[in-house]
N, C-alpha and C. Protein backbone atom coordinates (compact mmCIF):
# COMPACT_ATOMS: atom_id res chain seq x y z
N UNK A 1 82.70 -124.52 18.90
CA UNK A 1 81.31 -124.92 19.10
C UNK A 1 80.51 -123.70 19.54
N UNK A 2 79.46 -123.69 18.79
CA UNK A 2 78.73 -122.22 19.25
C UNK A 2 77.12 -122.49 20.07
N UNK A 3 76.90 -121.75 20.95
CA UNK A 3 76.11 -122.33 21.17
C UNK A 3 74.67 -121.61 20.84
N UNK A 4 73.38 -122.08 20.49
CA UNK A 4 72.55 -121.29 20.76
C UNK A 4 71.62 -120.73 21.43
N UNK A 5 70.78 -119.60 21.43
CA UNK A 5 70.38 -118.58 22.18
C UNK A 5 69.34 -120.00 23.21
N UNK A 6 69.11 -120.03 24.37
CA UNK A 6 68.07 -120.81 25.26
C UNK A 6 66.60 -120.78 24.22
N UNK A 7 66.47 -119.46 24.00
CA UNK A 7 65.07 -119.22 23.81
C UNK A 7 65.06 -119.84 22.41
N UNK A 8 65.58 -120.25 21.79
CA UNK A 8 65.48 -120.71 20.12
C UNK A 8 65.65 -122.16 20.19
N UNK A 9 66.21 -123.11 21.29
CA UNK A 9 66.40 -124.24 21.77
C UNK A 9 65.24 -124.98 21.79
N UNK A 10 64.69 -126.32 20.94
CA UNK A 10 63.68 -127.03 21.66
C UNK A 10 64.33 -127.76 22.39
N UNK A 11 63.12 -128.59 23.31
CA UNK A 11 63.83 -129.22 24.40
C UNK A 11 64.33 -130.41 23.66
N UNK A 12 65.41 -131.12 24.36
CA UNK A 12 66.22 -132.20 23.87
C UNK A 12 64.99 -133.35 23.88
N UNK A 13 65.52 -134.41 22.93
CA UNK A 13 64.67 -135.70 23.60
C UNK A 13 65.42 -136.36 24.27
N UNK A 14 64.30 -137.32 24.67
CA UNK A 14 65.08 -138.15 25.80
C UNK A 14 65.97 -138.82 25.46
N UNK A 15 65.92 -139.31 23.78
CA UNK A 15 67.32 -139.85 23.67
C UNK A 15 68.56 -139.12 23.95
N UNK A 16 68.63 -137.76 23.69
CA UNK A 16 69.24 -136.85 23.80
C UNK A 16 69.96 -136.97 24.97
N UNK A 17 68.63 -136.72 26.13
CA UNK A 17 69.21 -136.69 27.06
C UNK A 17 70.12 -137.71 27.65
N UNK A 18 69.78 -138.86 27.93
CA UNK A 18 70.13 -139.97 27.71
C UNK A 18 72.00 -140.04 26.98
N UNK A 19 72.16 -139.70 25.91
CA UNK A 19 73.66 -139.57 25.56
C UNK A 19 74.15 -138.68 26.23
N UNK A 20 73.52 -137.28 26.38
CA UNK A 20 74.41 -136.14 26.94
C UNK A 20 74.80 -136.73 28.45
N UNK A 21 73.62 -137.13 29.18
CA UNK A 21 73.94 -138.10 30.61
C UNK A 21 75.13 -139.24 30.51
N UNK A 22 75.31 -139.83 29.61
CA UNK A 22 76.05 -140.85 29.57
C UNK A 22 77.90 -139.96 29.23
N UNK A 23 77.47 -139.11 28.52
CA UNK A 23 78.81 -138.91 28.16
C UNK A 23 79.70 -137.74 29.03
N UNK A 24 78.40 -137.18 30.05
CA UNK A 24 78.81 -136.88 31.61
C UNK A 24 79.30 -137.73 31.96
N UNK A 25 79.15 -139.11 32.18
CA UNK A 25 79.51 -139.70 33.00
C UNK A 25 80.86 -140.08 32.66
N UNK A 26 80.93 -140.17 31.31
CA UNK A 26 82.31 -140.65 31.21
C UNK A 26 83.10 -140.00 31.24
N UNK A 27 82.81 -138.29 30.93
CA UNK A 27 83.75 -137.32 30.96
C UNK A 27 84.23 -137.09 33.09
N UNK A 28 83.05 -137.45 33.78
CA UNK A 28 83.08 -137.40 35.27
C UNK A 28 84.78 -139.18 35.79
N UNK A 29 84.60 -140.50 34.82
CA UNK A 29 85.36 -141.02 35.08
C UNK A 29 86.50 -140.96 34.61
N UNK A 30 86.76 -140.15 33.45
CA UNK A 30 88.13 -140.20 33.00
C UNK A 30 88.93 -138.95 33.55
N UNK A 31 88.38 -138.26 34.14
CA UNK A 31 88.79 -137.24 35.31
C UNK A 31 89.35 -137.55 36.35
N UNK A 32 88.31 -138.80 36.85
CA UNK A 32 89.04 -139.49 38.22
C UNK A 32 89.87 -140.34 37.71
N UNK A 33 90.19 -140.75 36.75
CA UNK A 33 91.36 -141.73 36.01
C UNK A 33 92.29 -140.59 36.29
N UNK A 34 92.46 -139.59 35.47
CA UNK A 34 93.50 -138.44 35.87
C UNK A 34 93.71 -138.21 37.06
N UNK A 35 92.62 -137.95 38.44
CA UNK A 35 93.12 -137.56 39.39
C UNK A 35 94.01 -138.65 40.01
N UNK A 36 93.60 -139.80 40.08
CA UNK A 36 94.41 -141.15 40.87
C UNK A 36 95.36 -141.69 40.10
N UNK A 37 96.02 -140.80 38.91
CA UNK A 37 97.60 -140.66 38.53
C UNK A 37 98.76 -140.14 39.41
């Protein structure tokens, strides 16, 4: 995955944001699934 330069980036939309938030979150609970193994 490559990423690109900030300055060439428009800003996300809110749907955007919205998934990227959500899929924090799940990447934040399946972590604590791992840790309380």
């Amino acid at each position: 995955m490559t990423a690109m330069p900030p300055a060439r980036t428009p800003d996300p939309t809110p749907a955007q944001v919205r998934r990227w938030r959500q899929h924090l979150a799940d990447e934040r609970a399946e972590a604590a699934v791992y840790r309380d193994l």
